[in-house]
N, C-alpha and C. Protein backbone atom coordinates (compact mmCIF):
# COMPACT_ATOMS: atom_id res chain seq x y z
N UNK A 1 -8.47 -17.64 16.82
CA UNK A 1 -7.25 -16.86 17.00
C UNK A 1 -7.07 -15.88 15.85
N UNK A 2 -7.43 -16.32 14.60
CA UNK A 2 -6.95 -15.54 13.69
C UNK A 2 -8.32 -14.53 13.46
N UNK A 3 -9.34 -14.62 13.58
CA UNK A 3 -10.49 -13.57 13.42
C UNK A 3 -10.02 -12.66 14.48
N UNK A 4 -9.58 -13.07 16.22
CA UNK A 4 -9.41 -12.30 16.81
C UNK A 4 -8.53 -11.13 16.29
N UNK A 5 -7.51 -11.83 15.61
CA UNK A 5 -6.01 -10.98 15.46
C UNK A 5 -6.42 -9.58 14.44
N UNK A 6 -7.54 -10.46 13.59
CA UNK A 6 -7.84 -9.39 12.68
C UNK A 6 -9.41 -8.18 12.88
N UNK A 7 -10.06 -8.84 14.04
CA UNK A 7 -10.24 -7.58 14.44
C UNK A 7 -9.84 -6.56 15.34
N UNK A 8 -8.70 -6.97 15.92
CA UNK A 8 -8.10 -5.76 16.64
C UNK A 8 -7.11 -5.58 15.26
N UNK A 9 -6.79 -5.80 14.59
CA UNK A 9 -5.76 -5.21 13.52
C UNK A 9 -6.60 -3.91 12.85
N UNK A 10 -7.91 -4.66 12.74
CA UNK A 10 -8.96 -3.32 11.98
C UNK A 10 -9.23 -2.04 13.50
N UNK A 11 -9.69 -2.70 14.69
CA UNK A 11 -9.41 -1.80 15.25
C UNK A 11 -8.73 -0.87 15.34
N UNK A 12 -7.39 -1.20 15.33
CA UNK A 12 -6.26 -0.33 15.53
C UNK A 12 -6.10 0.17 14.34
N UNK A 13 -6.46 -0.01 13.42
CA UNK A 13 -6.49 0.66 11.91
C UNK A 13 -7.95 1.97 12.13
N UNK A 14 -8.53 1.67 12.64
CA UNK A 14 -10.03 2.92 13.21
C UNK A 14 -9.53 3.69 14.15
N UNK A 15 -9.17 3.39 15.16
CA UNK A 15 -8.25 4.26 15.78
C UNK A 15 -7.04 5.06 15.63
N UNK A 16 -6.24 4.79 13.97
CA UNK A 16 -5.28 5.50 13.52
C UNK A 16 -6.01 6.19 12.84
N UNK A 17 -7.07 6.30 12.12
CA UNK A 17 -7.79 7.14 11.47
C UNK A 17 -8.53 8.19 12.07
N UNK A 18 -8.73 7.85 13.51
CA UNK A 18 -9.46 8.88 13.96
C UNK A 18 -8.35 9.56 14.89
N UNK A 19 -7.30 9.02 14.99
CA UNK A 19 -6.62 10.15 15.41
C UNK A 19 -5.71 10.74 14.78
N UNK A 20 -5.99 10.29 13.45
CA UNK A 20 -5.25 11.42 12.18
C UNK A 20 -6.42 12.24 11.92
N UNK A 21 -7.89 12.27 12.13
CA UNK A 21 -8.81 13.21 12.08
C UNK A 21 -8.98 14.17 13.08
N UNK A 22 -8.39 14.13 14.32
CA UNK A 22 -8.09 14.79 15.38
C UNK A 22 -6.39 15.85 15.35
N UNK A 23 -5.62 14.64 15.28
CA UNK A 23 -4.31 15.47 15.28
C UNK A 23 -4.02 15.77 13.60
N UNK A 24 -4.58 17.13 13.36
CA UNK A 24 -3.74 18.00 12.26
C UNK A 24 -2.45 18.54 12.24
N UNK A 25 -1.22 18.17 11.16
CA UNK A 25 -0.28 19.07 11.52
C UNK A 25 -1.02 20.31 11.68
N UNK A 26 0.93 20.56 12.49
CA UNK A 26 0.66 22.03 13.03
C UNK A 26 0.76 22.57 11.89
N UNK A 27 1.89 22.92 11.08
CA UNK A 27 2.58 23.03 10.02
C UNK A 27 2.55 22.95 8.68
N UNK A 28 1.92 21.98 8.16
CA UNK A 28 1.64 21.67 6.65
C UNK A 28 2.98 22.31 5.98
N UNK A 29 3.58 21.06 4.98
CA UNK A 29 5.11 21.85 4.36
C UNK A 29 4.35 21.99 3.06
N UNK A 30 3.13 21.40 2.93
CA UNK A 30 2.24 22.05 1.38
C UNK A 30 0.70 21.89 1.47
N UNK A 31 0.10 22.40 0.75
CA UNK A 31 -1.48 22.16 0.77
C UNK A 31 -1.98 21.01 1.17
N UNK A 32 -1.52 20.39 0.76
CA UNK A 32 -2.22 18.90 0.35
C UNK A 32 -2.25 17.87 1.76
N UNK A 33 -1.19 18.71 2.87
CA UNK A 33 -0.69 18.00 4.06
C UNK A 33 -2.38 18.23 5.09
N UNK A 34 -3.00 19.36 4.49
CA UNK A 34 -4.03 19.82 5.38
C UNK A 34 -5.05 18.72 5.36
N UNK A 35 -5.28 18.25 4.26
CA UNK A 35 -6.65 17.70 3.58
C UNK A 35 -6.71 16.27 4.34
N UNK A 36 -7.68 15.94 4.95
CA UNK A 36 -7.78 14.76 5.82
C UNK A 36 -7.83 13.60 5.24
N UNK A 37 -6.65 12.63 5.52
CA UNK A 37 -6.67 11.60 5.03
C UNK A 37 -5.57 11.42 4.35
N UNK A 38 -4.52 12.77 4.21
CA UNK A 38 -3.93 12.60 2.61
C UNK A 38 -2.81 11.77 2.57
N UNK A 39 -1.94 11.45 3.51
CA UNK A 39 -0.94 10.41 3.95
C UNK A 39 -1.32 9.17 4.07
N UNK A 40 -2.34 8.45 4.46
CA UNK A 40 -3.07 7.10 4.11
C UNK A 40 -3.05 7.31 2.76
N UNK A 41 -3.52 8.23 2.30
CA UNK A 41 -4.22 7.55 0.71
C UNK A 41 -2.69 7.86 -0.34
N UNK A 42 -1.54 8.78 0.33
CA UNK A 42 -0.47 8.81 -0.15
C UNK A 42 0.24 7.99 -0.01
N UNK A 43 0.41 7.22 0.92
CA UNK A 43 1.04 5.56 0.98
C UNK A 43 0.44 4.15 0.46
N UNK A 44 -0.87 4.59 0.20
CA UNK A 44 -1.84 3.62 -0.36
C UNK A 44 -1.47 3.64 -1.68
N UNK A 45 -1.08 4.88 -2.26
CA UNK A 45 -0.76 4.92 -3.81
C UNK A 45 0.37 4.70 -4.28
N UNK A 46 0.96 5.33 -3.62
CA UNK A 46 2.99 4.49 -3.54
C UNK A 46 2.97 3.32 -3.29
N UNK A 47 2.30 2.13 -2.28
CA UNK A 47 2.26 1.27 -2.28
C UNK A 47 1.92 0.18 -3.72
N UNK A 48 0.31 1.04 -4.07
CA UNK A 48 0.41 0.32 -5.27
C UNK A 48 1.14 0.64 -6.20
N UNK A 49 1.78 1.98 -6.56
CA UNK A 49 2.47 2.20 -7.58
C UNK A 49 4.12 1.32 -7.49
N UNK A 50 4.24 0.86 -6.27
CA UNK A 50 5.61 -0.09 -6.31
C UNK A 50 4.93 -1.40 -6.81
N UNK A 51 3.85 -1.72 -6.51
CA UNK A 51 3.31 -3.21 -6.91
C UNK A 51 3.15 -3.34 -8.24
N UNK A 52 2.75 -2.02 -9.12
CA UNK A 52 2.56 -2.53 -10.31
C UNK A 52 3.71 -2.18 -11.12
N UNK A 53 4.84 -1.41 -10.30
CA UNK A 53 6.42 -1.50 -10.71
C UNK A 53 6.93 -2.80 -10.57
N UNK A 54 6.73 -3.32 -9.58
CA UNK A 54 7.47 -4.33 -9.66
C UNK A 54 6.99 -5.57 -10.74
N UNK A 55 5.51 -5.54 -10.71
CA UNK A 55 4.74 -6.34 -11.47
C UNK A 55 5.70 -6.59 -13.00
N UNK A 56 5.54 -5.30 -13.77
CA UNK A 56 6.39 -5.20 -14.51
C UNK A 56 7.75 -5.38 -14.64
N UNK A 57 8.52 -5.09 -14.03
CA UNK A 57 10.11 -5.72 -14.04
C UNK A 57 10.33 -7.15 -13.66
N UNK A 58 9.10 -7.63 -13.25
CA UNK A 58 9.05 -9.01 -13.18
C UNK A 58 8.37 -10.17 -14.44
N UNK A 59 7.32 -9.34 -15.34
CA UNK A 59 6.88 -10.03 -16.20
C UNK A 59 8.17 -10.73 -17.54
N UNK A 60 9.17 -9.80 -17.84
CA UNK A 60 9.74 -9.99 -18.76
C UNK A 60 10.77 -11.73 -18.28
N UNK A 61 10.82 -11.47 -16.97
CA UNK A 61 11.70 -12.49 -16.36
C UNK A 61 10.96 -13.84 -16.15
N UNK A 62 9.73 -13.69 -16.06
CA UNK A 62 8.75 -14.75 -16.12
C UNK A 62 8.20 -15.78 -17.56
N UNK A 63 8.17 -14.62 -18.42
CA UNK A 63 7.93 -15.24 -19.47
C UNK A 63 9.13 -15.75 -20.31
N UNK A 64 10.71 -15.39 -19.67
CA UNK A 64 11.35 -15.98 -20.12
C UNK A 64 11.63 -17.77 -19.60
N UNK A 65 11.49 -17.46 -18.91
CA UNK A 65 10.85 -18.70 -17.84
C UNK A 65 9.96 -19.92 -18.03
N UNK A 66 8.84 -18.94 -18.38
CA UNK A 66 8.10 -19.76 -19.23
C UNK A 66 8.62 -20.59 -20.78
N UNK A 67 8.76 -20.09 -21.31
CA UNK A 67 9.63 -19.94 -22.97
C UNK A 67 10.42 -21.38 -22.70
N UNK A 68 11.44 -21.26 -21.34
CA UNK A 68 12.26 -22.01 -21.84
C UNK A 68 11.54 -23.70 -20.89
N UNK A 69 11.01 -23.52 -20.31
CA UNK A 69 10.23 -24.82 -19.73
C UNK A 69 9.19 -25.69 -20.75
N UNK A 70 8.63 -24.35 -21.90
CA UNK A 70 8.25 -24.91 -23.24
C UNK A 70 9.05 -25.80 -23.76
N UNK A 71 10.25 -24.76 -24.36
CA UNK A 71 11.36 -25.67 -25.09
C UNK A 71 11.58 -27.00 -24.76
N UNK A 72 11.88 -27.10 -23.62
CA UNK A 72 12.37 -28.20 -22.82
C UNK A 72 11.51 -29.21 -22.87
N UNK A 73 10.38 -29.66 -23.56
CA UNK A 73 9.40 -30.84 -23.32
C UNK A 73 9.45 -31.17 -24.67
């Protein structure tokens, strides 16, 4: 069940790619809208750039965490 799920997930991930290689905006509101691919790899990078945001606003809260589970023994 679960290999199935995940190759139609990749499927349908090949098929969004090739029809973002087919359908070009009409329009482009800047250069960069032309260049194939550039919205995958622009959500790919926002994505990680929230992960390693959050990474950080989370370390300080962790190691306080840690600290005090030390104390405590």
């Amino acid at each position: 069940m679960r290999t199935t799920m995940a190759k139609a997930f990749f499927l349908l991930l090949a098929l969004l790619l090739g029809a973002n290689a087919l359908l070009t905006p009409a329009h482009p509101h800047f250069e960069a809208e032309a260049v194939f691919g550039f919205w995958p790899l622009f959500g790919l990078a926002g994505g990680l750039a929230l992960c390693v945001a959050g990474g950080a606003m989370l370390a300080p809260l962790l190691r306080c965490a840690d600290r005090e589970d030390r104390d405590a023994r």
